[in-house]
PDB file of N, CA and C in Angstrom:
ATOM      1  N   UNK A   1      80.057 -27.785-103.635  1.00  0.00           N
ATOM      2  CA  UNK A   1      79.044 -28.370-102.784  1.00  0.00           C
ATOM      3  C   UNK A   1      79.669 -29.483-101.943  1.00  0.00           C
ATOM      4  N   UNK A   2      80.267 -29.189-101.050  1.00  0.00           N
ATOM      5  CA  UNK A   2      81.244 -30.433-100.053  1.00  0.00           C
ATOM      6  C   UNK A   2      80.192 -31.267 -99.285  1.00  0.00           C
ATOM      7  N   UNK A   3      80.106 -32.142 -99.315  1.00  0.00           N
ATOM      8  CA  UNK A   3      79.572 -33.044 -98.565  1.00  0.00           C
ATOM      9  C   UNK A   3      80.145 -33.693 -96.804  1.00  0.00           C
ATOM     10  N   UNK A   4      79.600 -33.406 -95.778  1.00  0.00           N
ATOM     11  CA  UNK A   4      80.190 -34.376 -94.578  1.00  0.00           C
ATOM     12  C   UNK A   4      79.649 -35.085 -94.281  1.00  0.00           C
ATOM     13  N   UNK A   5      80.158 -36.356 -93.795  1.00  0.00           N
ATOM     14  CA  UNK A   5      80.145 -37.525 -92.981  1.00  0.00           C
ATOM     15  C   UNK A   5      80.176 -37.384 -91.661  1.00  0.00           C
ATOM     16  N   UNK A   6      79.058 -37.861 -90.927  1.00  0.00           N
ATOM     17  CA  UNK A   6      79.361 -37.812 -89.557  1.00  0.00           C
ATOM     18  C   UNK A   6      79.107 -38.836 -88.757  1.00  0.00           C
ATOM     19  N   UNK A   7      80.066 -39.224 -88.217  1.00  0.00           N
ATOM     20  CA  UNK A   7      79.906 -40.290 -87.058  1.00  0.00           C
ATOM     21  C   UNK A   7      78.653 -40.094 -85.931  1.00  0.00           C
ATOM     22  N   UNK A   8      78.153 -41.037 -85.657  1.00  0.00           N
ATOM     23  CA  UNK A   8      76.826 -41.227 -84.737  1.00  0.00           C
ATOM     24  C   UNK A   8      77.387 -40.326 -83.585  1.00  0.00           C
ATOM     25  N   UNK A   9      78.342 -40.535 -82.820  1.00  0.00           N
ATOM     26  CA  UNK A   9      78.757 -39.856 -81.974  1.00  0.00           C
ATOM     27  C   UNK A   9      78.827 -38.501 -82.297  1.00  0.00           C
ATOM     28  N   UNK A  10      78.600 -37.449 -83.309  1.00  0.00           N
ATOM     29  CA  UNK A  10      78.639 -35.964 -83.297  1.00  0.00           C
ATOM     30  C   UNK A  10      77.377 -35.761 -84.171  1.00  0.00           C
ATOM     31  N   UNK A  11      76.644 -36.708 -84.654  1.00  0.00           N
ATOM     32  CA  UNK A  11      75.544 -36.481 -85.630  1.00  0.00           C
ATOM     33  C   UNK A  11      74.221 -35.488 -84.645  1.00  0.00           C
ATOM     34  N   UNK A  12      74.141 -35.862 -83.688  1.00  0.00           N
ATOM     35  CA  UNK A  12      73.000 -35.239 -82.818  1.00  0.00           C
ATOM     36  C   UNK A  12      73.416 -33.848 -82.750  1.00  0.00           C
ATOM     37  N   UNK A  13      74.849 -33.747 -82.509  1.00  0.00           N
ATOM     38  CA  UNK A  13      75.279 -32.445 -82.221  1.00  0.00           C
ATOM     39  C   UNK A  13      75.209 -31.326 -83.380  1.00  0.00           C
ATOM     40  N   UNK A  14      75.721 -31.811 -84.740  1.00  0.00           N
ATOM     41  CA  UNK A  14      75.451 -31.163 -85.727  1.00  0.00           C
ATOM     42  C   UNK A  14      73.885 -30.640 -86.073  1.00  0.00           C
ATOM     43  N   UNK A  15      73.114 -32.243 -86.005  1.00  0.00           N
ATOM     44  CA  UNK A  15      71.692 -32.069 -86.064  1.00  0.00           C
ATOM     45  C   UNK A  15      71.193 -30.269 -85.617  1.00  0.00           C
ATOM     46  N   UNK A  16      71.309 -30.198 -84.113  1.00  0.00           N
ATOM     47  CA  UNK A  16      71.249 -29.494 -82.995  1.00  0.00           C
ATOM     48  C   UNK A  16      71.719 -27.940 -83.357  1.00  0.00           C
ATOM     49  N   UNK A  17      72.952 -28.148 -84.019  1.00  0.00           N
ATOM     50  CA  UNK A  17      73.679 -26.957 -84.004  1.00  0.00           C
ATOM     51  C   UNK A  17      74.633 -26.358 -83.163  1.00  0.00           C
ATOM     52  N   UNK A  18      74.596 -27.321 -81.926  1.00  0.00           N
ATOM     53  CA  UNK A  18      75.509 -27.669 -80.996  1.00  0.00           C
ATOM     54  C   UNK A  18      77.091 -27.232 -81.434  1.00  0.00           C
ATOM     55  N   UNK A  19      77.231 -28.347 -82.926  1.00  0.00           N
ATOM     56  CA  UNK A  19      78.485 -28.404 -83.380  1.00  0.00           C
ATOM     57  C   UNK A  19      78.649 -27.504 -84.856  1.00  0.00           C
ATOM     58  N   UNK A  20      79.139 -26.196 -84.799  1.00  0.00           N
ATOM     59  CA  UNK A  20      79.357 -25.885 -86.203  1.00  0.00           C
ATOM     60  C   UNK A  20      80.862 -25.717 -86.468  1.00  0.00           C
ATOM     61  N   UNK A  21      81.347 -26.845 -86.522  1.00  0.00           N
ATOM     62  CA  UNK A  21      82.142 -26.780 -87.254  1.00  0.00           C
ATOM     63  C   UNK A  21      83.117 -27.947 -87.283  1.00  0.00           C
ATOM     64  N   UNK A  22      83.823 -28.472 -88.229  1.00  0.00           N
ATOM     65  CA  UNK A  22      84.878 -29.644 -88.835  1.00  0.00           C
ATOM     66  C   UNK A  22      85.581 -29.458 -88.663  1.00  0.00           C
ATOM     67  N   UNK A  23      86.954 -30.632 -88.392  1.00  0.00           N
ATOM     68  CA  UNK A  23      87.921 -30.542 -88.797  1.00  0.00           C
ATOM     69  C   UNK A  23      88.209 -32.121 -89.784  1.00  0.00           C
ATOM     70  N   UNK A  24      88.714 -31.544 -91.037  1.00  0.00           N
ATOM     71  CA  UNK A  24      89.107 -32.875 -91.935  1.00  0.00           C
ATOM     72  C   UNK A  24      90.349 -32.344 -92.535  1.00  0.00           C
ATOM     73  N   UNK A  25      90.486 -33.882 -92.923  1.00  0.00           N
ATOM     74  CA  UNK A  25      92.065 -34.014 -93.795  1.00  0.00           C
ATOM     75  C   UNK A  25      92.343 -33.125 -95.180  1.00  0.00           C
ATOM     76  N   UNK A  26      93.071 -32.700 -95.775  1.00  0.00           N
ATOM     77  CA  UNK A  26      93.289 -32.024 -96.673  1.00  0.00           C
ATOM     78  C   UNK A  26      92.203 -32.880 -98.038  1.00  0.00           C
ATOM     79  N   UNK A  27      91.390 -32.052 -99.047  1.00  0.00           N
ATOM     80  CA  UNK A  27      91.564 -32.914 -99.867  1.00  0.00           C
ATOM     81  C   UNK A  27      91.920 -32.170-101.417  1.00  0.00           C
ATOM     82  N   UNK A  28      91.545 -32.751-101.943  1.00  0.00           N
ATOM     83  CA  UNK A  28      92.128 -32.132-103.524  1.00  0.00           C
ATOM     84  C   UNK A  28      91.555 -30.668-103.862  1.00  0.00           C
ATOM     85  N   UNK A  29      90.292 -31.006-103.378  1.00  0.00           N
ATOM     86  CA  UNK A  29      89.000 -29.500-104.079  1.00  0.00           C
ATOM     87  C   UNK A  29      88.692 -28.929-102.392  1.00  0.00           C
ATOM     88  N   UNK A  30      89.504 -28.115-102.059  1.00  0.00           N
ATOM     89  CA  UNK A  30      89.723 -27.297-100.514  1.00  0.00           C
ATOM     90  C   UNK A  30      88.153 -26.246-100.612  1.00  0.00           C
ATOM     91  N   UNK A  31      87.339 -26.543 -99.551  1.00  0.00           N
ATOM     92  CA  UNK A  31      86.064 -26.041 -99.703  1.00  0.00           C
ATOM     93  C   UNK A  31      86.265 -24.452 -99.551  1.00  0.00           C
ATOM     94  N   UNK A  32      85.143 -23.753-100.294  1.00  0.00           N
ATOM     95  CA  UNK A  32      85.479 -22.081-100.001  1.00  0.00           C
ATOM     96  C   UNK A  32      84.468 -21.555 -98.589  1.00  0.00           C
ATOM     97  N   UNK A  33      84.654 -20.139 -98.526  1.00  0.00           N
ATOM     98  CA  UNK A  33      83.810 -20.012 -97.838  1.00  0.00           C
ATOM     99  C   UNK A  33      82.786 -19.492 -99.050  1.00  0.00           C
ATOM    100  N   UNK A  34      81.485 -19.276 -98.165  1.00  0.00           N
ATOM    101  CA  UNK A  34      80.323 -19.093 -98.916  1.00  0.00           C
ATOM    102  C   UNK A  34      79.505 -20.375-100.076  1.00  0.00           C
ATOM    103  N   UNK A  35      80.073 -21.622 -99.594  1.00  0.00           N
ATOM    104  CA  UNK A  35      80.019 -22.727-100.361  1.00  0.00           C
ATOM    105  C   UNK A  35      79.119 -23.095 -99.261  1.00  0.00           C
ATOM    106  N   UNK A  36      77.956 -24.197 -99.291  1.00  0.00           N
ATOM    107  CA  UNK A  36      77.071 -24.645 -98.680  1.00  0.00           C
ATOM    108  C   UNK A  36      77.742 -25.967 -98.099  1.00  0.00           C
ATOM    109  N   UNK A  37      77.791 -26.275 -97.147  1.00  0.00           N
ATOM    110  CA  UNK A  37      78.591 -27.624 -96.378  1.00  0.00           C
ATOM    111  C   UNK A  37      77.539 -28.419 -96.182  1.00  0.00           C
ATOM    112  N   UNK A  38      76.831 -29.325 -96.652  1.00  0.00           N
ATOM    113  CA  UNK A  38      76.331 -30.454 -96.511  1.00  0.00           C
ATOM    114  C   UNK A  38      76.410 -31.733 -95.945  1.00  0.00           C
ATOM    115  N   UNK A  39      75.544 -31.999 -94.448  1.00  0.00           N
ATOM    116  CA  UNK A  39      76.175 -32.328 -93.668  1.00  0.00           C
ATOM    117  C   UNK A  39      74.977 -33.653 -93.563  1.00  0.00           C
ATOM    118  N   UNK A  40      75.465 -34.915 -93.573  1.00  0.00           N
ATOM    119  CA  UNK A  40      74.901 -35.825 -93.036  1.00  0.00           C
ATOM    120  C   UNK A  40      75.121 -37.213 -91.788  1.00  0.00           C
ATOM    121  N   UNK A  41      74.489 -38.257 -91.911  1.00  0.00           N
ATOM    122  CA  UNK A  41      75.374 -39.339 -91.188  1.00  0.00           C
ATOM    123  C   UNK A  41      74.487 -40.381 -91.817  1.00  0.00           C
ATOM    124  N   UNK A  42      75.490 -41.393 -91.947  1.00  0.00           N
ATOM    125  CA  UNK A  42      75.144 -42.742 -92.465  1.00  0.00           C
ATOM    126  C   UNK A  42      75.537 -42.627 -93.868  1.00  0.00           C
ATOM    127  N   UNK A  43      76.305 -41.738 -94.459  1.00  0.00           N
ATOM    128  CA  UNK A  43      76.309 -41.706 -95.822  1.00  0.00           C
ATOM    129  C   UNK A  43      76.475 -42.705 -96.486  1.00  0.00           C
ATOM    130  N   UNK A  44      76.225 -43.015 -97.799  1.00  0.00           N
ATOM    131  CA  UNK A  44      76.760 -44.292 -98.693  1.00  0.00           C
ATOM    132  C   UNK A  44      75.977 -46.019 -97.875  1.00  0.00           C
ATOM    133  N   UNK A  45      74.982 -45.554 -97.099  1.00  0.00           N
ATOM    134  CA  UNK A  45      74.307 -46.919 -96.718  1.00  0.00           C
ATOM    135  C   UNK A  45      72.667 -46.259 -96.568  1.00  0.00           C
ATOM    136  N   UNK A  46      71.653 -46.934 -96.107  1.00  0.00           N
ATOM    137  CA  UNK A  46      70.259 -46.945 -96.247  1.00  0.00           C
ATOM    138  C   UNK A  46      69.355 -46.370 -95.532  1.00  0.00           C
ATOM    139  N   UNK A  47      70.813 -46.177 -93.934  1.00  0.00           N
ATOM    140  CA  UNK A  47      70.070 -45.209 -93.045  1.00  0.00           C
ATOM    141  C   UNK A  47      70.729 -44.122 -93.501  1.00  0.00           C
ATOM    142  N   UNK A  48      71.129 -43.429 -94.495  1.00  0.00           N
ATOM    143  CA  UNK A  48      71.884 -42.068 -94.629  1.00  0.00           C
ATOM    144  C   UNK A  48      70.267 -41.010 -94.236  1.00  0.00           C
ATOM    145  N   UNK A  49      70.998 -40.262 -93.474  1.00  0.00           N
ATOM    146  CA  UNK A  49      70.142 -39.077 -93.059  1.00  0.00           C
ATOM    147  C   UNK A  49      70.583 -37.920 -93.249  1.00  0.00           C
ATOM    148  N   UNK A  50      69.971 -36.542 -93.799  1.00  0.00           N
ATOM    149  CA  UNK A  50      70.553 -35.187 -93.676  1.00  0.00           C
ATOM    150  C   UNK A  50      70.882 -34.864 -92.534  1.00  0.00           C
ATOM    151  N   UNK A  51      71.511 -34.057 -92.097  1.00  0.00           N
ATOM    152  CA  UNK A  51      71.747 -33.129 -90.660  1.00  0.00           C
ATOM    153  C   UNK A  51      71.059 -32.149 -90.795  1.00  0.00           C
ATOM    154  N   UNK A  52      71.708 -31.516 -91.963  1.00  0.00           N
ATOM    155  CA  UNK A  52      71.282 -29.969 -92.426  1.00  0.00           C
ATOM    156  C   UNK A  52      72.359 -29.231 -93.049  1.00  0.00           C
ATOM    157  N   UNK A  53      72.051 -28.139 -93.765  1.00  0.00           N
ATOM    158  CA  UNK A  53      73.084 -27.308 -94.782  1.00  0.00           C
ATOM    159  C   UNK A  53      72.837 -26.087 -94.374  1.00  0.00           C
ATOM    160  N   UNK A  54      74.400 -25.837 -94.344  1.00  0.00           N
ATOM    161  CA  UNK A  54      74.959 -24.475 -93.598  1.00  0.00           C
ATOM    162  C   UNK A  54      76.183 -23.576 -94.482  1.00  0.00           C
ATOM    163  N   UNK A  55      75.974 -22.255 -94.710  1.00  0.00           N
ATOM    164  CA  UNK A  55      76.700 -21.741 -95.789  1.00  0.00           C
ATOM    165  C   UNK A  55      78.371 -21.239 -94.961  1.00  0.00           C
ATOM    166  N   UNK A  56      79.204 -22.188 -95.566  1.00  0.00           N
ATOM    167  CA  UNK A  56      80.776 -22.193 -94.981  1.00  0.00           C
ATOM    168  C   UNK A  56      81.015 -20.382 -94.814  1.00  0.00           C
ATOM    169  N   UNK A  57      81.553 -20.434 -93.069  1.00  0.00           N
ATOM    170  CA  UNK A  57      81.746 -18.795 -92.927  1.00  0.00           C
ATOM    171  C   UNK A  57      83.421 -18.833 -92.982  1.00  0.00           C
ATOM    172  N   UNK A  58      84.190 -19.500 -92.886  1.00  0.00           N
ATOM    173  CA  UNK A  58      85.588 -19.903 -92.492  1.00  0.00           C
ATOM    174  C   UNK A  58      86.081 -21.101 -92.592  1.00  0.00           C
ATOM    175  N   UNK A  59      87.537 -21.241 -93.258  1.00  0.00           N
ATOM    176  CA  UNK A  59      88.154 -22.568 -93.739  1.00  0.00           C
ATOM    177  C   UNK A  59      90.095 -21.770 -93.313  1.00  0.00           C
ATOM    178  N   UNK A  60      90.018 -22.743 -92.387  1.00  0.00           N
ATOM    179  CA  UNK A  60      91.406 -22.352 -91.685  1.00  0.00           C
ATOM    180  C   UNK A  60      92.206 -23.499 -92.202  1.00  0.00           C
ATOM    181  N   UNK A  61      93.650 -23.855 -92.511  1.00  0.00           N
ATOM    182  CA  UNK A  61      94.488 -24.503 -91.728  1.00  0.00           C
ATOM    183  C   UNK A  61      94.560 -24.747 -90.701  1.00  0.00           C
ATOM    184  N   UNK A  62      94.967 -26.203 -90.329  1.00  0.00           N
ATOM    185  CA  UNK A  62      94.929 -26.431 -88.550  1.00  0.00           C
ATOM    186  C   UNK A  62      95.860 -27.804 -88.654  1.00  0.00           C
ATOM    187  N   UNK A  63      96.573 -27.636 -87.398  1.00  0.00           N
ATOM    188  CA  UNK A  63      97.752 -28.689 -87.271  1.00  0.00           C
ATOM    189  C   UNK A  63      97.002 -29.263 -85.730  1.00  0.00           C
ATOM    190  N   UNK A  64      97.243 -30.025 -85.886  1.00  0.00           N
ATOM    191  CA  UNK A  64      96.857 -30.907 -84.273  1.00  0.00           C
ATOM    192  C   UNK A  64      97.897 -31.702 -83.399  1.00  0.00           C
ATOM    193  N   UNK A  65      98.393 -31.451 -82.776  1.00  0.00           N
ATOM    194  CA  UNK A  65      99.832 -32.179 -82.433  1.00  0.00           C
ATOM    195  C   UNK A  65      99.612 -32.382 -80.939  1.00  0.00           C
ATOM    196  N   UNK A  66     100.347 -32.973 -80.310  1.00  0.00           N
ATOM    197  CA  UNK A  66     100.443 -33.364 -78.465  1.00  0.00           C
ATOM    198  C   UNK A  66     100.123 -32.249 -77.765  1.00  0.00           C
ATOM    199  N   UNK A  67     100.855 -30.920 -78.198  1.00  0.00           N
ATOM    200  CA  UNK A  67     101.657 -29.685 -77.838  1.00  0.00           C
ATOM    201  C   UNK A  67     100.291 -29.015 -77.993  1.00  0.00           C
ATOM    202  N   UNK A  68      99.333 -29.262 -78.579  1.00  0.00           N
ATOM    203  CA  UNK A  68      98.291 -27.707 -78.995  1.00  0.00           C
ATOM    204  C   UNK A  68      97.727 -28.230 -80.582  1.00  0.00           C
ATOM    205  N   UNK A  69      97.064 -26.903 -80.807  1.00  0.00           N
ATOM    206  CA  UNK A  69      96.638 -26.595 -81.989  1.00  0.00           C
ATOM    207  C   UNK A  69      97.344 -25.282 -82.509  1.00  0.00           C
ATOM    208  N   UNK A  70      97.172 -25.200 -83.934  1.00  0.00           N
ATOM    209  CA  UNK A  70      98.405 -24.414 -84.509  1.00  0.00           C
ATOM    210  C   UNK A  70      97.174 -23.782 -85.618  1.00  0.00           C
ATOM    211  N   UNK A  71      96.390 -22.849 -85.769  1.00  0.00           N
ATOM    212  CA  UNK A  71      95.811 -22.150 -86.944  1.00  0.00           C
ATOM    213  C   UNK A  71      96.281 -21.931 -88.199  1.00  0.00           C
ATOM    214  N   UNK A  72      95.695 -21.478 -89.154  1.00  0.00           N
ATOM    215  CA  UNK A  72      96.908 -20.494 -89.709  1.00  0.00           C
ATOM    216  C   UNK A  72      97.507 -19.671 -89.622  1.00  0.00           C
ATOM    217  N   UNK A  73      98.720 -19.073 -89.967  1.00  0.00           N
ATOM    218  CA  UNK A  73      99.438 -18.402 -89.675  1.00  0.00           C
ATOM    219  C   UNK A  73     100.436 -18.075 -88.740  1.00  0.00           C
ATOM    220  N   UNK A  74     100.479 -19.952 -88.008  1.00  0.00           N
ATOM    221  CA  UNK A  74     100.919 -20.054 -87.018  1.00  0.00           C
ATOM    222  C   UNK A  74     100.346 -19.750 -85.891  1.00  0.00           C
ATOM    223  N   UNK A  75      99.207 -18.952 -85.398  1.00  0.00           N
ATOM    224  CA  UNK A  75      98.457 -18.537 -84.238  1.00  0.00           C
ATOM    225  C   UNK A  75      98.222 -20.176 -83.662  1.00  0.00           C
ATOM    226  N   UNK A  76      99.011 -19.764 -82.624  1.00  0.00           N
ATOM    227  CA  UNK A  76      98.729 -21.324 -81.612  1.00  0.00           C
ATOM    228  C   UNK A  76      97.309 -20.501 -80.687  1.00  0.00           C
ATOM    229  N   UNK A  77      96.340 -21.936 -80.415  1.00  0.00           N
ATOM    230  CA  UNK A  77      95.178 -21.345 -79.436  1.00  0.00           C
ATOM    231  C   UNK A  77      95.854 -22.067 -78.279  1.00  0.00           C
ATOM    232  N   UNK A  78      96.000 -21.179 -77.006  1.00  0.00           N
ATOM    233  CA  UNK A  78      96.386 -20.602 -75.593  1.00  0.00           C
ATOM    234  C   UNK A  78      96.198 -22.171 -74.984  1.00  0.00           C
ATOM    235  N   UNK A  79      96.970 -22.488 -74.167  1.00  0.00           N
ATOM    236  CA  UNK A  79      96.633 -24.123 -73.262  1.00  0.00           C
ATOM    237  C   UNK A  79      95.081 -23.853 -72.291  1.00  0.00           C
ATOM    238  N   UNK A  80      94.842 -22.296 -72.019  1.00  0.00           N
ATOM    239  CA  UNK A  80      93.675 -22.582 -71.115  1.00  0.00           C
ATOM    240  C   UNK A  80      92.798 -22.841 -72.490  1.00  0.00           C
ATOM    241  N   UNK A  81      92.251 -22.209 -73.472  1.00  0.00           N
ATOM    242  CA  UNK A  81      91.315 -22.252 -73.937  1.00  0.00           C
ATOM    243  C   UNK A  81      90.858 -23.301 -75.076  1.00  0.00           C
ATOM    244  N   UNK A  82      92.121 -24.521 -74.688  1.00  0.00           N
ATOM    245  CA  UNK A  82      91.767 -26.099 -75.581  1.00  0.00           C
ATOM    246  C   UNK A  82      90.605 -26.613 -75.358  1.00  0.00           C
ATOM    247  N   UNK A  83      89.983 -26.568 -74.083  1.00  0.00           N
ATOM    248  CA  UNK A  83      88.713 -27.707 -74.039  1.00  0.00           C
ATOM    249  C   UNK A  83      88.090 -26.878 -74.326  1.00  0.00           C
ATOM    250  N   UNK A  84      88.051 -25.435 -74.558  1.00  0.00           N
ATOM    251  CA  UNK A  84      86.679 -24.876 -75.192  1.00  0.00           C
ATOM    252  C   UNK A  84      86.739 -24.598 -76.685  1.00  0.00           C
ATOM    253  N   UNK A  85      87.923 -25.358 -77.057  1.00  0.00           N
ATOM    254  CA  UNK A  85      87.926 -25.253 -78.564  1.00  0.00           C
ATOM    255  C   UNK A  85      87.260 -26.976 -78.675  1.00  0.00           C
ATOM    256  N   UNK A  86      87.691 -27.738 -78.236  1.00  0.00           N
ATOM    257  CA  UNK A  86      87.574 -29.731 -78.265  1.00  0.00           C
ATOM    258  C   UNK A  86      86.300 -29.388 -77.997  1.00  0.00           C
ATOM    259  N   UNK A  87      85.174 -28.728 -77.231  1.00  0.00           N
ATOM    260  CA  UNK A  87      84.024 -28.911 -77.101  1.00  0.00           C
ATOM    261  C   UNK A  87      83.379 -28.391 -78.329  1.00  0.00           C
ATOM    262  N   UNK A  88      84.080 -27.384 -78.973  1.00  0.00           N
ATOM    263  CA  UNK A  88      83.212 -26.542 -80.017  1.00  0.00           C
ATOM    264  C   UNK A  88      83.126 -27.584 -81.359  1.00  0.00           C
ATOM    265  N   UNK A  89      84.216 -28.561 -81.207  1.00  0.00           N
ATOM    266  CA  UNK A  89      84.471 -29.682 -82.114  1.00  0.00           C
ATOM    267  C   UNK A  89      83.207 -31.457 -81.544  1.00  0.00           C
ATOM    268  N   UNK A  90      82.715 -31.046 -80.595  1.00  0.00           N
ATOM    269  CA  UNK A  90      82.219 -31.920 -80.096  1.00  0.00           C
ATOM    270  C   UNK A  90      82.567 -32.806 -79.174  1.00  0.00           C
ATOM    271  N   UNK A  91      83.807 -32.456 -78.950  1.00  0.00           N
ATOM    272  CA  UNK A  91      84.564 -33.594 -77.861  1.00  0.00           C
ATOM    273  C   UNK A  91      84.245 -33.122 -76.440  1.00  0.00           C
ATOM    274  N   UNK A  92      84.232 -33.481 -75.376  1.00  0.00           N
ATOM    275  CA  UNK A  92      84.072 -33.513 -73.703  1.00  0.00           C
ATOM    276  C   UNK A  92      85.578 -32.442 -73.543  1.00  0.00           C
ATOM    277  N   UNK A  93      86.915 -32.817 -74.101  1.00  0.00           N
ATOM    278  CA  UNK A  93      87.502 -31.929 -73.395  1.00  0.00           C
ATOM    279  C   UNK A  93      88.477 -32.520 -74.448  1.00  0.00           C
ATOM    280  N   UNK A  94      89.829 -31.319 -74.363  1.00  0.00           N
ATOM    281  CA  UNK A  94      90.945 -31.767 -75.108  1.00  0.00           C
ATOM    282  C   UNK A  94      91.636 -33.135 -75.038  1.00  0.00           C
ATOM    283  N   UNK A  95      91.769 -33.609 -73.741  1.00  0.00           N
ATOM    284  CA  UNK A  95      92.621 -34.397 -73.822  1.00  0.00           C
ATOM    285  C   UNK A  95      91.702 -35.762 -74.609  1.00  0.00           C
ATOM    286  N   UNK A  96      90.611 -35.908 -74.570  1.00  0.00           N
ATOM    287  CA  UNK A  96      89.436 -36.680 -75.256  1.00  0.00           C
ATOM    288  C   UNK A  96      89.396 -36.227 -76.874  1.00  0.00           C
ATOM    289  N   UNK A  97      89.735 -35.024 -77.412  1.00  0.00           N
ATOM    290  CA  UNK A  97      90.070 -34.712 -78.511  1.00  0.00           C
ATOM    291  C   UNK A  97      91.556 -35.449 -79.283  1.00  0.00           C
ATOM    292  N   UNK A  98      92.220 -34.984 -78.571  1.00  0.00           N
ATOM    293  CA  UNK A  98      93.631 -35.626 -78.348  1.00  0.00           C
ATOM    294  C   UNK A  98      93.570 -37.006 -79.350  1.00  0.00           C
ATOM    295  N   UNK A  99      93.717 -37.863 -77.990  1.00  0.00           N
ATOM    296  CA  UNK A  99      93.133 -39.410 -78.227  1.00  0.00           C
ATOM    297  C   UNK A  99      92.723 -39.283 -79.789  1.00  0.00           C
ATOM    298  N   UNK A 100      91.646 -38.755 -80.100  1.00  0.00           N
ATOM    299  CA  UNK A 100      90.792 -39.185 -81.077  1.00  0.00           C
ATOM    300  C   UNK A 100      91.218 -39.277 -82.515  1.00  0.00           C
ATOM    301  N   UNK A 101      91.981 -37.870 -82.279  1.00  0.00           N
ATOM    302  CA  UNK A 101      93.212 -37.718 -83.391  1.00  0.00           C
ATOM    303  C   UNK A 101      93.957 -38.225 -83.643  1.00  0.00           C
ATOM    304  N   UNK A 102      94.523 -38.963 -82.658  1.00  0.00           N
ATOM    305  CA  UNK A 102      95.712 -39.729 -82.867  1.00  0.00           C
ATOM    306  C   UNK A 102      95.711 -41.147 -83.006  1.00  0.00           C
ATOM    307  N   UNK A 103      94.721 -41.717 -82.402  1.00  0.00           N
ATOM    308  CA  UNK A 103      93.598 -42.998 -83.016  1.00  0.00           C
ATOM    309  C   UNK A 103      93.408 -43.136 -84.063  1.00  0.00           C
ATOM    310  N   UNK A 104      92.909 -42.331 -85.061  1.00  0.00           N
ATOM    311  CA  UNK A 104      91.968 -41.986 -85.846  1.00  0.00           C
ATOM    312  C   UNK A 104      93.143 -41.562 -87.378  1.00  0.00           C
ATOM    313  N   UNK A 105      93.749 -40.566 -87.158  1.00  0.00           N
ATOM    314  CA  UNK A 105      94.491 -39.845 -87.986  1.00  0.00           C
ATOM    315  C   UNK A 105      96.541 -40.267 -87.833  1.00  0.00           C
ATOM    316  N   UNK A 106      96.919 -40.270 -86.774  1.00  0.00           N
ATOM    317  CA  UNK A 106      97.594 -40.046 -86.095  1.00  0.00           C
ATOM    318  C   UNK A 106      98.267 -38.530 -85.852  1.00  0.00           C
ATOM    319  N   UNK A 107      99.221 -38.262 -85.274  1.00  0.00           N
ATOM    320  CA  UNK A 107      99.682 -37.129 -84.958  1.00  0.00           C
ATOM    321  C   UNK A 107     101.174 -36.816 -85.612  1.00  0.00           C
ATOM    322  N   UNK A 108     101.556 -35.496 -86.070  1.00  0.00           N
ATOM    323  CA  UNK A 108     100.860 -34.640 -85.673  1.00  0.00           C
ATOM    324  C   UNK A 108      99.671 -34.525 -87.046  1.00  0.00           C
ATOM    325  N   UNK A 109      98.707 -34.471 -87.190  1.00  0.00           N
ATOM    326  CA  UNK A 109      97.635 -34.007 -88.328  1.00  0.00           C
ATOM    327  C   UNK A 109      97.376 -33.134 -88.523  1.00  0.00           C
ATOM    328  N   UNK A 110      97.578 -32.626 -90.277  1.00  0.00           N
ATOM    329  CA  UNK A 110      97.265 -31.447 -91.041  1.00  0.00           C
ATOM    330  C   UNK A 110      95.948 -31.338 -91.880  1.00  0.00           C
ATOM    331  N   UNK A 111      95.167 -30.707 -91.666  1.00  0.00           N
ATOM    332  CA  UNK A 111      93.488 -30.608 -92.695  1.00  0.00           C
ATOM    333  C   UNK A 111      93.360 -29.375 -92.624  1.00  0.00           C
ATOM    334  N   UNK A 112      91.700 -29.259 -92.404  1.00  0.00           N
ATOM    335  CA  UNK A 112      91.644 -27.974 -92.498  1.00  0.00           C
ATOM    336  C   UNK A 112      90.176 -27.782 -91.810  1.00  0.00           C
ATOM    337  N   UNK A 113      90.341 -26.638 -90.805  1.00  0.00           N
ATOM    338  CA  UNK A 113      88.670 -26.005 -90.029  1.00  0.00           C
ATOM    339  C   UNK A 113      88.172 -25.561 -90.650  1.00  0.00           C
ATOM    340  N   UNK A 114      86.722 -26.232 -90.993  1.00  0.00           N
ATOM    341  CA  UNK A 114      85.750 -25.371 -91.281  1.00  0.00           C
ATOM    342  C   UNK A 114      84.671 -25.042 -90.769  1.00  0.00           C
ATOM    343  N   UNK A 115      84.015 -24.248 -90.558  1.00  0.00           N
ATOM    344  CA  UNK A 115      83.178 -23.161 -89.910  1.00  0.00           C
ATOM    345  C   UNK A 115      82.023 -23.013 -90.478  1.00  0.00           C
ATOM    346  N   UNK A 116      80.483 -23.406 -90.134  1.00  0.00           N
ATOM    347  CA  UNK A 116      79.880 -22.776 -90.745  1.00  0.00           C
ATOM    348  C   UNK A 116      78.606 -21.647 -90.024  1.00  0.00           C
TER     349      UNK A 116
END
C-alpha cells in the first residue's frame, strides 16, 4: 500500500487526473504493479488531504540526466518527445523538468516511474 506525497504545485493535477504518474527515488519496498498508490498532499500535517487511489499499472526504472531520460532497459525517450513526457509528469516542458531534478535531487537521478 505505497503512499505519495505531493507538492501543492502537482496536487490539483493528480486531484484531476491530469497527472498519472510519479517519478521517486528508489526505496527499500519497490511498489508492484496492481498495488493501490495512494496519493495525497499535506501529508504528516493538519491540512493532509486525499487526492485519490489508483491501482499501479507500471513501475519502470528511470535515470534522469542533462542528456534525456533513460527507461528500463536502456530505451532512451527520443529529444522530440521530452516535453510530452515533462508534461505527463506535470511540468510545462522539459527543460522546467530538468531544473527541478537537479534542484531537488541532483543529477544524474535514479528512482523509479510509476504509472497508474
Amino acid at each position: 500500500m505505497p503512499a505519495y506525497n505531493f507538492q501543492k504545485r502537482w496536487a490539483w493535477k493528480v486531484e484531476r487526473r491530469l497527472k498519472r504518474q510519479t517519478i521517486r527515488a528508489k526505496r527499500r519496498m519497490r511498489p508492484r504493479v496492481g498495488q493501490v498508490a495512494h496519493c495525497f498532499a499535506g501529508m504528516r500535517t493538519r491540512r493532509c488531504r486525499r487526492l485519490g487511489s489508483w491501482r499501479i499499472r507500471r513501475v519502470l526504472d528511470i535515470r534522469v540526466w542533462a542528456g534525456g531520460v533513460i527507461l528500463e532497459g536502456g530505451v532512451s525517450i527520443p529529444r522530440r518527445q521530452l516535453d510530452a513526457f515533462a508534461r505527463r509528469d506535470g511540468f510545462a516542458f522539459w527543460e522546467d523538468m530538468l531544473v527541478w531534478f537537479e534542484d531537488t535531487h541532483g543529477l544524474p537521478f535514479r528512482g523509479d516511474l510509476i504509472r497508474w
